[in-house]
Protein backbone atom coordinates (compact mmCIF):
# COMPACT_ATOMS: atom_id res chain seq x y z
CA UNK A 1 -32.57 3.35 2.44
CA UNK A 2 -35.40 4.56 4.70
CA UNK A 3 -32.51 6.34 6.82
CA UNK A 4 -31.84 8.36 3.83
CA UNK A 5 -35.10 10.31 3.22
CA UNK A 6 -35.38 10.42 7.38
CA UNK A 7 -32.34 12.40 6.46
CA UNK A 8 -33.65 14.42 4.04
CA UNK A 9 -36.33 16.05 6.10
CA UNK A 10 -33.14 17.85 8.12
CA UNK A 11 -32.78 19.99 4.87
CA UNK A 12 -34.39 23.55 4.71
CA UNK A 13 -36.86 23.51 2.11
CA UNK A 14 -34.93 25.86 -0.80
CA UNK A 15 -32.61 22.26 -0.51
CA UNK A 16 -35.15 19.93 -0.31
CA UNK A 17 -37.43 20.92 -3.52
CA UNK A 18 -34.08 20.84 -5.53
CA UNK A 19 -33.77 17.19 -4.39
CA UNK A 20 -37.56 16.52 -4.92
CA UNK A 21 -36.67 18.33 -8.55
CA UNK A 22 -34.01 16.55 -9.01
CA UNK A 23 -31.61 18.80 -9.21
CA UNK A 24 -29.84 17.55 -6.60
CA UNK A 25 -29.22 13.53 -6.07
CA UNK A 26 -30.92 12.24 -3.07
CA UNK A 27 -27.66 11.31 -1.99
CA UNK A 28 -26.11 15.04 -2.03
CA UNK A 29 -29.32 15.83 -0.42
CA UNK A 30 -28.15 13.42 2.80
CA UNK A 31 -24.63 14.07 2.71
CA UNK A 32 -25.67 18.07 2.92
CA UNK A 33 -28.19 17.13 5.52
CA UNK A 34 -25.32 17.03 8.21
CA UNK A 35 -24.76 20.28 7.97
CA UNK A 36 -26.10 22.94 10.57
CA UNK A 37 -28.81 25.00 9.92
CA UNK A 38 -26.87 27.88 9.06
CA UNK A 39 -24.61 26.39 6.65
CA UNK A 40 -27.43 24.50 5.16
CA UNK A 41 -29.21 28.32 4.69
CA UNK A 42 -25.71 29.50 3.26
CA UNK A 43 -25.51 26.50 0.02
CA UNK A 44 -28.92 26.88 -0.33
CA UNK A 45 -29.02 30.72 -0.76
CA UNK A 46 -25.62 30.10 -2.79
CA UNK A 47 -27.66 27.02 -5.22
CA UNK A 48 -30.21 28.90 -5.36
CA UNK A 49 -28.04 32.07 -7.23
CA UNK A 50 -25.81 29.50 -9.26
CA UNK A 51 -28.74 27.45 -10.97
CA UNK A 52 -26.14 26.10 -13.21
CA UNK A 53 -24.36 24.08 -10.76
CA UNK A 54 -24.22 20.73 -10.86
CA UNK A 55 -23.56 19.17 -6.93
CA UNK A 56 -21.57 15.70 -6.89
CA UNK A 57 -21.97 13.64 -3.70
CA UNK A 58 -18.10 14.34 -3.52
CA UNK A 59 -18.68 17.83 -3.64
CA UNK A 60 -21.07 17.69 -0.99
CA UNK A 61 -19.07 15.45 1.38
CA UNK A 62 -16.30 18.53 1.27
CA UNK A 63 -18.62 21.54 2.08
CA UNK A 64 -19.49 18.88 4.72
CA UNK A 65 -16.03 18.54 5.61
CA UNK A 66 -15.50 22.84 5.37
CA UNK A 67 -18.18 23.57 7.50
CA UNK A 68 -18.72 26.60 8.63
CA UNK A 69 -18.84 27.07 5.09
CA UNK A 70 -18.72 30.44 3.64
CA UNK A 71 -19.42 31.76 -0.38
CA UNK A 72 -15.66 31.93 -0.67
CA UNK A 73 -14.98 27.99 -0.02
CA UNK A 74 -17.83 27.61 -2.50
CA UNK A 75 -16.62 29.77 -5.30
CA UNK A 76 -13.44 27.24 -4.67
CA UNK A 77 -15.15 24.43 -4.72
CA UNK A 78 -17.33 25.01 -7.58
CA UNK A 79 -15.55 27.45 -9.58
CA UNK A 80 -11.43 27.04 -9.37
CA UNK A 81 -9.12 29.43 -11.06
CA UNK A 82 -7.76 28.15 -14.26
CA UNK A 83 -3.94 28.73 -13.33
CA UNK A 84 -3.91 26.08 -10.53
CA UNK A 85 -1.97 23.06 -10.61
CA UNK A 86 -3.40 21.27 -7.85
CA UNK A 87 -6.78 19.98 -8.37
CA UNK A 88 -9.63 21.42 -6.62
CA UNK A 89 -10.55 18.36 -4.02
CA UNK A 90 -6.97 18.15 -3.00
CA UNK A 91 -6.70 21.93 -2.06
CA UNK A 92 -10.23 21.41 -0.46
CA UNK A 93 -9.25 18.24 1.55
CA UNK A 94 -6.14 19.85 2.92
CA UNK A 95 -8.08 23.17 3.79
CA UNK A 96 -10.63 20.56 5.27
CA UNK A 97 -7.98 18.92 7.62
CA UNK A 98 -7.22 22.17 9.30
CA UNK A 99 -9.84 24.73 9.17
CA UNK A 100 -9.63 28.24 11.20
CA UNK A 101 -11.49 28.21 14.54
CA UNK A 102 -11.90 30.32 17.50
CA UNK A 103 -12.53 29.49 20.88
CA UNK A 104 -13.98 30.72 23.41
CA UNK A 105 -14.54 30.19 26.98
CA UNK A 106 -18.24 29.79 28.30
CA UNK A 107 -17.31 32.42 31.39
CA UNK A 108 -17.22 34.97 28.76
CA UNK A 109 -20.20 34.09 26.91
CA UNK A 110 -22.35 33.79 30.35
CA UNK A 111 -21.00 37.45 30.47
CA UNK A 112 -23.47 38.75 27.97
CA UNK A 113 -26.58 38.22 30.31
CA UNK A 114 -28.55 36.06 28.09
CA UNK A 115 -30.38 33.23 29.34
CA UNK A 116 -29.27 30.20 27.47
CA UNK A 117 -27.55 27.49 29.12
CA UNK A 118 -23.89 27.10 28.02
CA UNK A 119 -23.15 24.91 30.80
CA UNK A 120 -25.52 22.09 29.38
CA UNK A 121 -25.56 22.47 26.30
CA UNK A 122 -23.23 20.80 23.55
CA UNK A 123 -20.91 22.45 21.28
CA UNK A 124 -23.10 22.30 18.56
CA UNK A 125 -25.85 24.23 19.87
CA UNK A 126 -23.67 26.64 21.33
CA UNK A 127 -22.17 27.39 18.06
CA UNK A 128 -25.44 27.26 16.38
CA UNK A 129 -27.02 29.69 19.31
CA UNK A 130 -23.72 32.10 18.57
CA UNK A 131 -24.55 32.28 14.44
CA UNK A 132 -28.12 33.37 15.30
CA UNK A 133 -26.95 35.50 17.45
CA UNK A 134 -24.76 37.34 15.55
CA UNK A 135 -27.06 36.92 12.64
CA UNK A 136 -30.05 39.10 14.38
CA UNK A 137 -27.28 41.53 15.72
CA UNK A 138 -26.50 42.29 11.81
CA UNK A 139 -30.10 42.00 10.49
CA UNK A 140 -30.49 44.76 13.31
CA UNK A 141 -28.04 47.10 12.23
CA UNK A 142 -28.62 47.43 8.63
């Protein structure tokens, strides 16, 4: 049980006040606690504009699943067009089991003359360097 608040303190603090609220179960709390910083700034921005919404721990172990997530996936998730026949955690799982990635090779990043280290660092850094990245590049140029 102790694991689970350890957990907790990975969430930005929009998410975690909505858990100490109780808005969100301490247990969606966790299960969103996996996610990387950016995605955890995306469902927090996107809880934040939706107060209505109501987060199962089911929910929040597919936005797990989706990650990257992006507002689309979570007007899915949370809001599914009436004229589908499929149920919304079906179409999520599937979408889940094959999401759309890009790769690319760490010769071309060490191309951009920046001085992080792509050679030891893991996959998840890398990706989470490349968000912020990008992320200041369009804060930049608005």
């Amino acid at each position: 049980m102790i694991q689970r608040y350890i957990k907790l303190t990975k969430l930005t603090p929009g998410l975690l006040n909505m858990v100490d609220d109780g808005r969100l179960p301490v247990m969606v709390g966790v299960e969103l606690a996996y996610l990387l910083h950016a995605d955890l700034e995306m469902v927090s921005s996107y809880l934040l504009n939706h107060p209505q919404l109501e987060v199962s721990v089911n929910q929040a172990g597919l936005i797990r699943k989706l990650c990257p997530v992006s507002i689309i996936e979570l007007d899915h998730l949370f809001f599914p067009c009436e004229s589908e026949d499929e149920p919304k955690e079906q179409k999520l799982e599937k979408k889940a089991v094959s999401p759309v990635s890009v790769s690319i090779k760490i010769d071309d990043l060490k191309d951009l003359g920046c001085d992080f280290d792509f050679e030891e660092s893991s996959k998840a850094d890398i990706r989470e360097f490349i968000l912020e990245s990008l992320n200041d590049y369009f804060q930049q140029s608005d």
